[in-house]
C-alpha atoms as a PDB file:
ATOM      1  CA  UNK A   1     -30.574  -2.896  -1.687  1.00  0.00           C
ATOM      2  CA  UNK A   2     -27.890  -1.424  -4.520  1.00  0.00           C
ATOM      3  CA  UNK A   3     -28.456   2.059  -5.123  1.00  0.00           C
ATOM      4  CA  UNK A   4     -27.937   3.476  -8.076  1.00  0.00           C
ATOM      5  CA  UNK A   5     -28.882   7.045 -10.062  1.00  0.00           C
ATOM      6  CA  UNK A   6     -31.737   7.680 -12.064  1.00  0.00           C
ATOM      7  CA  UNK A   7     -30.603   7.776 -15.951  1.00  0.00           C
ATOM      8  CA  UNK A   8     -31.134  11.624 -16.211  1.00  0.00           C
ATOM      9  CA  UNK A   9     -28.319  11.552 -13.490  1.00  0.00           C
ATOM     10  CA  UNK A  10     -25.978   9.140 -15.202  1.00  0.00           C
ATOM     11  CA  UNK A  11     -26.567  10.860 -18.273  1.00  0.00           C
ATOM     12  CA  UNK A  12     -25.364  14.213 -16.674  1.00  0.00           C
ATOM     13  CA  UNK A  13     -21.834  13.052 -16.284  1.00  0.00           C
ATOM     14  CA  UNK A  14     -19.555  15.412 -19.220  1.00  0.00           C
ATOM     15  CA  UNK A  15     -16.336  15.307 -17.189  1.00  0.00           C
ATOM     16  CA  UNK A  16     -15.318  11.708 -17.585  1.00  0.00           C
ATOM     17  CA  UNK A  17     -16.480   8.956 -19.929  1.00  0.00           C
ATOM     18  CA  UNK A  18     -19.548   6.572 -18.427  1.00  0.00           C
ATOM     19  CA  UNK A  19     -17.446   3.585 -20.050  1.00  0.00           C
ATOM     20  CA  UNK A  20     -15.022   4.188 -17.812  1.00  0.00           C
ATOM     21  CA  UNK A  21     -16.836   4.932 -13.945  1.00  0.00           C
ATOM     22  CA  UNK A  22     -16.402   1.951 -12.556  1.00  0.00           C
ATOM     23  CA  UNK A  23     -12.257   1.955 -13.250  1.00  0.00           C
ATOM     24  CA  UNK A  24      -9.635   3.341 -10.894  1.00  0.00           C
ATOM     25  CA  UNK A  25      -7.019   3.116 -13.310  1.00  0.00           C
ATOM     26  CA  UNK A  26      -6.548   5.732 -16.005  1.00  0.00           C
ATOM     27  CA  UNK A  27      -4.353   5.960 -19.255  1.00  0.00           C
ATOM     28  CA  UNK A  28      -1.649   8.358 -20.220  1.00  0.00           C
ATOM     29  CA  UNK A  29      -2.426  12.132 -21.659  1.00  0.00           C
ATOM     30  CA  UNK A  30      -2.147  15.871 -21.697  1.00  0.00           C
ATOM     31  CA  UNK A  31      -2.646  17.418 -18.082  1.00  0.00           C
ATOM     32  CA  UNK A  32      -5.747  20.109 -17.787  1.00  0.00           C
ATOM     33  CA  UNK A  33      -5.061  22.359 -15.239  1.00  0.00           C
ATOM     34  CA  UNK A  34      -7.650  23.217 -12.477  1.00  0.00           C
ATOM     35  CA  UNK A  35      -8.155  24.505  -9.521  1.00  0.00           C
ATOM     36  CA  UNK A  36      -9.431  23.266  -5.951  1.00  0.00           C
ATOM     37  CA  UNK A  37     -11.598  26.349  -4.867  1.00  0.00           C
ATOM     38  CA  UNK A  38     -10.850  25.820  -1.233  1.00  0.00           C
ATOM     39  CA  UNK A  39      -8.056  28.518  -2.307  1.00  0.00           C
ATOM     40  CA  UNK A  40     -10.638  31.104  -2.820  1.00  0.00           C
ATOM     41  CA  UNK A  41     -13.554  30.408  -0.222  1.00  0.00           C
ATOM     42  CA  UNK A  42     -14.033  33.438   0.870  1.00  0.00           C
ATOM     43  CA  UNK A  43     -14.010  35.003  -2.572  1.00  0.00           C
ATOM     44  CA  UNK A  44     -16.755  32.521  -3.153  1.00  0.00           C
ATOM     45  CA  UNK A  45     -18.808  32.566   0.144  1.00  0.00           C
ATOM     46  CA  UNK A  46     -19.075  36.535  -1.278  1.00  0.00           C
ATOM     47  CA  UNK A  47     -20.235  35.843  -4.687  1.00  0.00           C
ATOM     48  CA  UNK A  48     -19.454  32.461  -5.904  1.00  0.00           C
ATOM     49  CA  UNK A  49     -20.690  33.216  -9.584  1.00  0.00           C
ATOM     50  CA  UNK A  50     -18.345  36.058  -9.785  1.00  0.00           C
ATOM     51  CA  UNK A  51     -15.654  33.920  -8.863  1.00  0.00           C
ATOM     52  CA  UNK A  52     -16.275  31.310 -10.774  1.00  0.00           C
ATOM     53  CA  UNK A  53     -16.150  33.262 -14.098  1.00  0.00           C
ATOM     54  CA  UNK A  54     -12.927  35.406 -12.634  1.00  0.00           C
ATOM     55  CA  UNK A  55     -11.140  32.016 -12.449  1.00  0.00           C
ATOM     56  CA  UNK A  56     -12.409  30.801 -16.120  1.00  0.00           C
ATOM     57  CA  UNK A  57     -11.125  34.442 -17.113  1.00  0.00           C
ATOM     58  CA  UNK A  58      -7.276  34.209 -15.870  1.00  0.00           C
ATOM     59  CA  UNK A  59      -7.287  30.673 -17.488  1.00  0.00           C
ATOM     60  CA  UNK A  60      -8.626  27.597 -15.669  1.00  0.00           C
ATOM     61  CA  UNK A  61     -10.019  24.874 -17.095  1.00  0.00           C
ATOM     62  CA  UNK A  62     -11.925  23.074 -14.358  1.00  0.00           C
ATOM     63  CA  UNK A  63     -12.580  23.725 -10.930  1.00  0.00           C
ATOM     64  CA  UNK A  64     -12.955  20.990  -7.735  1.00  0.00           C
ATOM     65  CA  UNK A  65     -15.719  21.936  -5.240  1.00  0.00           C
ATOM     66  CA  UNK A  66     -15.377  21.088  -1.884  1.00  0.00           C
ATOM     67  CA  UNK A  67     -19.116  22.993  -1.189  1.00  0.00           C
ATOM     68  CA  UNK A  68     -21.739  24.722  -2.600  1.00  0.00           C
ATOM     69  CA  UNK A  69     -21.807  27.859  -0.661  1.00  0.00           C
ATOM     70  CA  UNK A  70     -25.927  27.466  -0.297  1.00  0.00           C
ATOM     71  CA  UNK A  71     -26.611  27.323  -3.901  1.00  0.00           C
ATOM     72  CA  UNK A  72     -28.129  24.022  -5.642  1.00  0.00           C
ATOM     73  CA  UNK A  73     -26.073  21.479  -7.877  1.00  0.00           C
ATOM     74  CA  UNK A  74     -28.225  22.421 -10.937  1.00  0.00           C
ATOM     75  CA  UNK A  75     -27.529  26.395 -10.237  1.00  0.00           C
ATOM     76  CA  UNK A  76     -23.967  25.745 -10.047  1.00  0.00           C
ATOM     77  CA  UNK A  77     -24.001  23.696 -13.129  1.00  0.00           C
ATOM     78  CA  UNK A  78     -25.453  26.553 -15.485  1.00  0.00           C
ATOM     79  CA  UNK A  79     -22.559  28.859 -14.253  1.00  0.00           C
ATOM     80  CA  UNK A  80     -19.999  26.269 -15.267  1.00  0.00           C
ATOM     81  CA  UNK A  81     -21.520  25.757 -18.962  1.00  0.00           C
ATOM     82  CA  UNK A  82     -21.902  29.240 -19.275  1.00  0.00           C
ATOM     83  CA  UNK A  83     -17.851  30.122 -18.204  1.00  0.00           C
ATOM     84  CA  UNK A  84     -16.760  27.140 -19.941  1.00  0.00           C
ATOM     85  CA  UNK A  85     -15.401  25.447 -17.140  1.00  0.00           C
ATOM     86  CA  UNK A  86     -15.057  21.618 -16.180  1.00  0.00           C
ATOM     87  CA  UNK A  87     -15.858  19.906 -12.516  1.00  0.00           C
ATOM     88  CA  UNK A  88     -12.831  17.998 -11.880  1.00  0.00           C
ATOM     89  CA  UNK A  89     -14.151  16.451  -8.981  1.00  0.00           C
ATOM     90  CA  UNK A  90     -15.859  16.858  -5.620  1.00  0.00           C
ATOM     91  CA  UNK A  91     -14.439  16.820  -1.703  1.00  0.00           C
ATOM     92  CA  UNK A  92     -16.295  15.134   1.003  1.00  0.00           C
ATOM     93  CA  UNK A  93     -15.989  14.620   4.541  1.00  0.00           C
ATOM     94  CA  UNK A  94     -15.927  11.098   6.072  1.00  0.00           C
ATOM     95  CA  UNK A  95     -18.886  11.062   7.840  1.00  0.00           C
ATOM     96  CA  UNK A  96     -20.948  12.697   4.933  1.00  0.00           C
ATOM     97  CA  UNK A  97     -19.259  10.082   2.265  1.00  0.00           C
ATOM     98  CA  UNK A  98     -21.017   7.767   5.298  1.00  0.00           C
ATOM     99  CA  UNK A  99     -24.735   9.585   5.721  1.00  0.00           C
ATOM    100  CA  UNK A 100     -25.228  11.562   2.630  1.00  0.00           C
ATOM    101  CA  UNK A 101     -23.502   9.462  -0.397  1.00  0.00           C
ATOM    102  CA  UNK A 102     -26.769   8.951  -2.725  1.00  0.00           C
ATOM    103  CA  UNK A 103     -27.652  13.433  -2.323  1.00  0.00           C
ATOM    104  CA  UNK A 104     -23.482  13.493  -2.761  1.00  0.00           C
ATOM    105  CA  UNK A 105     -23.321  11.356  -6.302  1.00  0.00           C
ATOM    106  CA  UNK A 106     -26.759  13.195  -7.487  1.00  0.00           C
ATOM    107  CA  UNK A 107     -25.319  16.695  -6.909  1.00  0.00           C
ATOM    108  CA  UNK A 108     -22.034  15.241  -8.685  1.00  0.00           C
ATOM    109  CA  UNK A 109     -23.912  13.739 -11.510  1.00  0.00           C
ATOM    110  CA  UNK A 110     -25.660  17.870 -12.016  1.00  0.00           C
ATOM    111  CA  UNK A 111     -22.421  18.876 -11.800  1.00  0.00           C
ATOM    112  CA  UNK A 112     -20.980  16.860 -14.616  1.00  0.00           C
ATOM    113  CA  UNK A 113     -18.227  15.055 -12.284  1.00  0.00           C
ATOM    114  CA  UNK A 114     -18.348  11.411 -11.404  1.00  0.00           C
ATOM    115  CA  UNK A 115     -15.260  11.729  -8.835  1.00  0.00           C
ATOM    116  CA  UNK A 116     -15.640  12.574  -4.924  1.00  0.00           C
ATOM    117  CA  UNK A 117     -12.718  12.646  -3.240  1.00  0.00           C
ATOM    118  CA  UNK A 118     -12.247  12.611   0.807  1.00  0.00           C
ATOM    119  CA  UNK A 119     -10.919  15.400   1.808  1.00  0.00           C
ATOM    120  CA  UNK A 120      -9.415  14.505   5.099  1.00  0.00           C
ATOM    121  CA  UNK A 121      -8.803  11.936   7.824  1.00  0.00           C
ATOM    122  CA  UNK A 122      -6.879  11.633  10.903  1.00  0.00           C
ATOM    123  CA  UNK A 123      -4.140   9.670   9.969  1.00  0.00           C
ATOM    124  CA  UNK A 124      -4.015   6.034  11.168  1.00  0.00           C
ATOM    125  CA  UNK A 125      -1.483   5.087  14.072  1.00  0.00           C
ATOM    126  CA  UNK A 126      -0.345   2.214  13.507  1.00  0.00           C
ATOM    127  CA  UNK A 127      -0.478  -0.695  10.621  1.00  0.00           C
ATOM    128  CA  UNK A 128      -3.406  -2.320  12.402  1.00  0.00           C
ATOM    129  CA  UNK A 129      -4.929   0.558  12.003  1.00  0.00           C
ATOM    130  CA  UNK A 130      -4.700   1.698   8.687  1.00  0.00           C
ATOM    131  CA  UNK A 131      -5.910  -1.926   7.632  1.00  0.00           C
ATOM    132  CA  UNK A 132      -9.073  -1.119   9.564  1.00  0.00           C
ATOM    133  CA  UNK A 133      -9.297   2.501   8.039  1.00  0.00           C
ATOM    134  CA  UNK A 134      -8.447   1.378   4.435  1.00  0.00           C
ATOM    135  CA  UNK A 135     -11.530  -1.265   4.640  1.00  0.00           C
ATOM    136  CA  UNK A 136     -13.902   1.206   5.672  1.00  0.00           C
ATOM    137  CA  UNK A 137     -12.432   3.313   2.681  1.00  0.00           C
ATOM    138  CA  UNK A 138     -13.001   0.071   0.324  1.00  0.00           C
ATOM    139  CA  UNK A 139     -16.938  -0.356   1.275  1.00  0.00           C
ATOM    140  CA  UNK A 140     -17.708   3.871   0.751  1.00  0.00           C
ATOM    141  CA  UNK A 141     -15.798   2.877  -2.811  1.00  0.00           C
ATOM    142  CA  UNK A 142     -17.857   0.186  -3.571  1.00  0.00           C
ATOM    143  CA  UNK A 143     -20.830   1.785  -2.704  1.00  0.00           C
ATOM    144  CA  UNK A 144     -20.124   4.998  -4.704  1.00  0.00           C
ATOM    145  CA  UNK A 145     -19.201   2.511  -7.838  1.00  0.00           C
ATOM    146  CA  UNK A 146     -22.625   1.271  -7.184  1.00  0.00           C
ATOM    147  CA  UNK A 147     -23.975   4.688  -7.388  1.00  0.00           C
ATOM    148  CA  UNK A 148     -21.930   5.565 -11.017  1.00  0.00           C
ATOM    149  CA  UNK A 149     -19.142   7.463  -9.236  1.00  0.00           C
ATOM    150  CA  UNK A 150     -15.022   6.555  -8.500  1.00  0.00           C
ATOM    151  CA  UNK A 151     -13.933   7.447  -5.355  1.00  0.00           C
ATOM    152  CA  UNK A 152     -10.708   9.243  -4.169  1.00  0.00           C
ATOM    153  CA  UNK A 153      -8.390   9.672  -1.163  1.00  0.00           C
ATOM    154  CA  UNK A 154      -6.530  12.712  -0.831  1.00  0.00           C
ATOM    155  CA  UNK A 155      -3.685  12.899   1.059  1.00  0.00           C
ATOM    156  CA  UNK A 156      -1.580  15.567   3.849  1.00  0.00           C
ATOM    157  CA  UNK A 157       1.189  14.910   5.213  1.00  0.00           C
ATOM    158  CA  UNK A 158       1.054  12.444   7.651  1.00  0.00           C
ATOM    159  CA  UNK A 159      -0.528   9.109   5.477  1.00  0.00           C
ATOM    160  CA  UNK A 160       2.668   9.694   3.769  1.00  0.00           C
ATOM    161  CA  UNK A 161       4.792   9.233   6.530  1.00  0.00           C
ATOM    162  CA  UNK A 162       5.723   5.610   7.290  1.00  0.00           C
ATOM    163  CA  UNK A 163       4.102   3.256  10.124  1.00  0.00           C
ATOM    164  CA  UNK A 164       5.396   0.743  12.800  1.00  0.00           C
ATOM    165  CA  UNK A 165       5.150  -2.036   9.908  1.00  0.00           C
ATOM    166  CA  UNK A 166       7.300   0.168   7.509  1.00  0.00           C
ATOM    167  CA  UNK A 167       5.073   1.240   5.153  1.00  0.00           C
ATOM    168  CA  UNK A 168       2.670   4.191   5.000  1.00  0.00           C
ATOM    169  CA  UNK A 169      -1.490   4.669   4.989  1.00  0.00           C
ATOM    170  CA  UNK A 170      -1.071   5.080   1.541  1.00  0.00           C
ATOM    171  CA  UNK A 171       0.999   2.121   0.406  1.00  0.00           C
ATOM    172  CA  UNK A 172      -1.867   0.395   2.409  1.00  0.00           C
ATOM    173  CA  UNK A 173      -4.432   1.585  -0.069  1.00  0.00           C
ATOM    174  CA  UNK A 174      -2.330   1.200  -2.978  1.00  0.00           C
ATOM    175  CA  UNK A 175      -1.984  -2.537  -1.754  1.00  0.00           C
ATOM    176  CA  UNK A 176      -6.153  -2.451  -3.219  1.00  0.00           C
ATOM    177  CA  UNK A 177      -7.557  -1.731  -6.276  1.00  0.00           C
ATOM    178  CA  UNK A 178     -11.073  -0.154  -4.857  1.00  0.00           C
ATOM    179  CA  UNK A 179     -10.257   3.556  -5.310  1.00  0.00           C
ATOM    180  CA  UNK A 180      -7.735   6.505  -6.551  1.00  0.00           C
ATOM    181  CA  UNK A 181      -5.249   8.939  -4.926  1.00  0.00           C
ATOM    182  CA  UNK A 182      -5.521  11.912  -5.546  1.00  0.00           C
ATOM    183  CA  UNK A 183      -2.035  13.036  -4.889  1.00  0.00           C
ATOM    184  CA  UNK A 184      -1.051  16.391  -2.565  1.00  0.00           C
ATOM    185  CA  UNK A 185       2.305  16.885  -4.185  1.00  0.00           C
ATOM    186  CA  UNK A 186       2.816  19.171  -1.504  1.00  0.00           C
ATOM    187  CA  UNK A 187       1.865  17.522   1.329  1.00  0.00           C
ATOM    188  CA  UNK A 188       3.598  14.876   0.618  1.00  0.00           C
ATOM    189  CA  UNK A 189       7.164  17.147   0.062  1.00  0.00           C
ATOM    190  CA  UNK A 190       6.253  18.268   3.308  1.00  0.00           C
ATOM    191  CA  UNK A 191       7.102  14.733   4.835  1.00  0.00           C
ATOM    192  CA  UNK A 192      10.241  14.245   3.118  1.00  0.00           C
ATOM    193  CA  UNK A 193       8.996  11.664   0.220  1.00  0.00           C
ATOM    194  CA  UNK A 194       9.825  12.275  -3.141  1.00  0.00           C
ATOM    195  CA  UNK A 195       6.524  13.413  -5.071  1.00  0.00           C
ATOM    196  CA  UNK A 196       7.679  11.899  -8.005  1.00  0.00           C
ATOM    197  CA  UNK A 197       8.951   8.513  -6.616  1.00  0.00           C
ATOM    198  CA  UNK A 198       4.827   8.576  -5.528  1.00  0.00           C
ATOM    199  CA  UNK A 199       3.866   9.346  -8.720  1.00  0.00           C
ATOM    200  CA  UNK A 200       5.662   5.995  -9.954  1.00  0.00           C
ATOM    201  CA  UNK A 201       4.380   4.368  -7.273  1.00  0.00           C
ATOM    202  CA  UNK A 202       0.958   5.227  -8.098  1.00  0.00           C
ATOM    203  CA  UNK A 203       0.951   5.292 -11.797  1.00  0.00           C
ATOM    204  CA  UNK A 204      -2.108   4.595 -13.976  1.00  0.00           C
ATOM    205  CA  UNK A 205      -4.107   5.665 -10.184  1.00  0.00           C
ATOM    206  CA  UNK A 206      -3.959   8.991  -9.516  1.00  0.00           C
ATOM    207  CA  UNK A 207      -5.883  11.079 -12.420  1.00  0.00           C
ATOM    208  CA  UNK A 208      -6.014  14.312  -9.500  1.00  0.00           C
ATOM    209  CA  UNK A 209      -3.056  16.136  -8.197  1.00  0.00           C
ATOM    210  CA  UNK A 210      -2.942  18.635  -5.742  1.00  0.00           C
ATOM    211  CA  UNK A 211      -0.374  21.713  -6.651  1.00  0.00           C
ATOM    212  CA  UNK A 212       0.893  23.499  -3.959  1.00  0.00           C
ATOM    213  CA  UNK A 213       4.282  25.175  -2.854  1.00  0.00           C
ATOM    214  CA  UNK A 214       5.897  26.223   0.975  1.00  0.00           C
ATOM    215  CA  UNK A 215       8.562  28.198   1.603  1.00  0.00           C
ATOM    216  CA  UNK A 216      10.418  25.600   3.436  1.00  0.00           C
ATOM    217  CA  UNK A 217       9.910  22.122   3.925  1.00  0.00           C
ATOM    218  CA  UNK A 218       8.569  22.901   7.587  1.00  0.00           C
ATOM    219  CA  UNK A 219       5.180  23.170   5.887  1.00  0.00           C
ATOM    220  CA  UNK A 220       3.939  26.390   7.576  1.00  0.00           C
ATOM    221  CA  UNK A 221       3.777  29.073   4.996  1.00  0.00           C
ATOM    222  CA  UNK A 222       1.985  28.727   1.630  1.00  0.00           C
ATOM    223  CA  UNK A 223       3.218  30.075  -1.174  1.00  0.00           C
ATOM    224  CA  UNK A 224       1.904  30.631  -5.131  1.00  0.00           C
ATOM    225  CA  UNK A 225       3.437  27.863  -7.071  1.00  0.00           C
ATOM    226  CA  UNK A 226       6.730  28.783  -8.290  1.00  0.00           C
ATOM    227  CA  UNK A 227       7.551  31.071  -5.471  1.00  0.00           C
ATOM    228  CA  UNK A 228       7.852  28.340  -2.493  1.00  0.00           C
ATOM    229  CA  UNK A 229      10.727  25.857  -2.130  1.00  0.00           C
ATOM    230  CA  UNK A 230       9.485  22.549  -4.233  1.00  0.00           C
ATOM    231  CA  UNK A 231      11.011  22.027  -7.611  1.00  0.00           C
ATOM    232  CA  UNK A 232       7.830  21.325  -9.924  1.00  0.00           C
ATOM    233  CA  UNK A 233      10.017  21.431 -13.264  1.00  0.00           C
ATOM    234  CA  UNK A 234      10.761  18.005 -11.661  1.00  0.00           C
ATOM    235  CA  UNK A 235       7.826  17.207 -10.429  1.00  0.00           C
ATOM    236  CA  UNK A 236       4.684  18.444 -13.035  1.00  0.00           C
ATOM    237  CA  UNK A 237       6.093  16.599 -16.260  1.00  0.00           C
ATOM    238  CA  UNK A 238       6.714  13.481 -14.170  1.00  0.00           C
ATOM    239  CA  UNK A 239       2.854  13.687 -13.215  1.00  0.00           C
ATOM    240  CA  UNK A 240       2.123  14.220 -16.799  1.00  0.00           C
ATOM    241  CA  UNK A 241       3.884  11.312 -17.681  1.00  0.00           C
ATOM    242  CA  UNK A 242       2.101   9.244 -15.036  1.00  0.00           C
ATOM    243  CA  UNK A 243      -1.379   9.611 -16.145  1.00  0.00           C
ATOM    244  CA  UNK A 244      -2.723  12.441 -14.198  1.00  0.00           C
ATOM    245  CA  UNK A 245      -5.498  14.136 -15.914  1.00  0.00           C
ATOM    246  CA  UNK A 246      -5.837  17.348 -14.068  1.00  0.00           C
ATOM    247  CA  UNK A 247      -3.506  19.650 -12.617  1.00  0.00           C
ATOM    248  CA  UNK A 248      -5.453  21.367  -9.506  1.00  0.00           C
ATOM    249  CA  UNK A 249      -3.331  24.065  -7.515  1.00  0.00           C
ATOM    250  CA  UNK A 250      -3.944  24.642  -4.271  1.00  0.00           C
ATOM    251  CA  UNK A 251      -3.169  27.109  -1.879  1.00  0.00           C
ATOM    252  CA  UNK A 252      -4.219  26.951   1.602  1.00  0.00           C
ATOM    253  CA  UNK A 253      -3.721  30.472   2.617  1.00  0.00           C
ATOM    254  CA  UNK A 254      -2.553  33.348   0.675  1.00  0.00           C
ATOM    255  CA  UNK A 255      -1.111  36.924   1.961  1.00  0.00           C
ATOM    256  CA  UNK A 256      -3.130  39.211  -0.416  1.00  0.00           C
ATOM    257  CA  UNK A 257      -6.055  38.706  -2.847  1.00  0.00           C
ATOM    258  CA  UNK A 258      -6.265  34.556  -3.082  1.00  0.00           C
ATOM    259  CA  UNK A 259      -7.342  35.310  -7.252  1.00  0.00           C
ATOM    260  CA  UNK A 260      -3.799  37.011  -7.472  1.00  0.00           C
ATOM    261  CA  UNK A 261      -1.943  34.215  -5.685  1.00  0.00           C
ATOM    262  CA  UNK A 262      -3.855  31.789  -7.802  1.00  0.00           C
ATOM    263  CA  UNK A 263      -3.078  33.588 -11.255  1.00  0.00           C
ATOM    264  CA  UNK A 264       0.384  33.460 -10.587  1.00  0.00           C
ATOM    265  CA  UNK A 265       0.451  29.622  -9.780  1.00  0.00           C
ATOM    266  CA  UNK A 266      -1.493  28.990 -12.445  1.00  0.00           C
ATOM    267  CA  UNK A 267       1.505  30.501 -15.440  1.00  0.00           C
ATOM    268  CA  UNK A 268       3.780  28.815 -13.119  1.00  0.00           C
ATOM    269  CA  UNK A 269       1.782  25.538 -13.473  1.00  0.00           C
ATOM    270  CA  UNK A 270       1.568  26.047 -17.445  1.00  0.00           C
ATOM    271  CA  UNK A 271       5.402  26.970 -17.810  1.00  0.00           C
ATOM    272  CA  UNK A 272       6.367  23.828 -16.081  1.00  0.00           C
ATOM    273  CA  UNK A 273       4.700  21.547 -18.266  1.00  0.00           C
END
């Protein structure tokens, strides 16, 4: 039986336009930037109101969850209206996208997002085995269309890298039309592919980026954007010009205070585009 959310759920979705759920391909616009609050976990496993309205005070416009740190969707959702601040989207593990979709799409639809993203896989093999991978990615997309939600893939590193057949896990899910990338410009540096060649590639599919420098290409040491080794005067305006929507920076680990590290990416974010 097709699942699908109450109207007072549909209705809840502010982030992106209802007309336009069920689409994986975006237009052209002004980037927002965001950030992925993975950066600042521990900030927010302390007091995840106070760190939401610290990062609406240095500048962000949106934030992307990837939990809830024990506090409901609805919660959550007043802090955001009250700071002002947009949910750009939500992370997922496979096996919950699997088990929990329909609590996963209502606590979206609270949050005013209609985008979960998967967070992370192990990267397929082989070709044969990123078919098998990207068709068990298509059916959790359909199912979350059914549900008023798009679904996203995020990438690291290695679905960038190619296979035995030539090609990547990625290209492989490009090759469909069931769900969107939400590119890791850094991760993908990391494996020696142009970002912005991907960005081409991926055009009019990929309204989530993922900002995030390294000191070297070696991809061991985070650092705030602008202060790591990966040119993003390149690379930003050729994701504005692709379609991307939102602008998330990322950083996996910091040295000191992860709100410092993040303040700096962010002016480095806004002064490249």
């Amino acid at each position: 039986m097709k699942k699908r959310l109450p109207a007072f759920m549909r209705q809840a979705f502010t982030g992106t336009a209802i007309s336009s759920r069920h689409s994986n391909r975006i237009g052209g616009g002004v980037a927002r930037v965001g950030l992925m609050l993975y950066t600042v976990r521990e900030d927010c496993a302390r007091d995840f109101e106070g760190t939401l309205r610290a990062v609406a005070s240095l500048g962000y416009e949106g934030v992307e969850f990837f939990e809830l740190h024990g506090h409901d969707a609805a919660t959550v959702r007043g802090w955001l209206d009250e700071f002002r601040l947009v949910a750009c989207g939500r992370h997922a593990a496979l096996d919950a996208l699997e088990t929990r979709l329909p609590t996963l799409a209502a606590e979206c639809a609270t949050l005013g997002s209609d985008r979960l993203v998967l967070s992370w896989i192990k990267p397929p093999s082989s070709t044969d085995a990123a078919k098998v991978m990207a068709g068990r990615l298509a059916g959790i997309a359909r199912e979350t269309a059914r549900l008023g939600l798009r679904f996203g893939f995020h990438n690291h590193d290695g679905e960038v890298r190619p296979l035995d057949g030539g090609d990547s896990f990625l290209e492989e899910l490009l090759a469909g039309d069931d769900l969107f990338l939400e590119l890791d410009l850094g991760w993908a540096w990391t494996a020696g592919v142009d970002p912005v060649t991907l960005l081409r590639r991926a055009r009019g599919r990929c309204p989530l980026v993922h900002v995030k420098d390294f000191a070297s290409a070696e991809g061991r040491e985070f650092r705030p954007v602008g202060e790591g080794a990966i040119d993003y005067g390149r690379i930003l305006p050729a994701a504005v010009d692709a379609g991307v929507e939102w602008l998330l920076v990322e950083q996996d680990e910091t040295d000191g205070p992860a709100l410092e590290a993040v303040e700096r990416s962010l002016a480095a974010v806004r002064a490249a585009v």
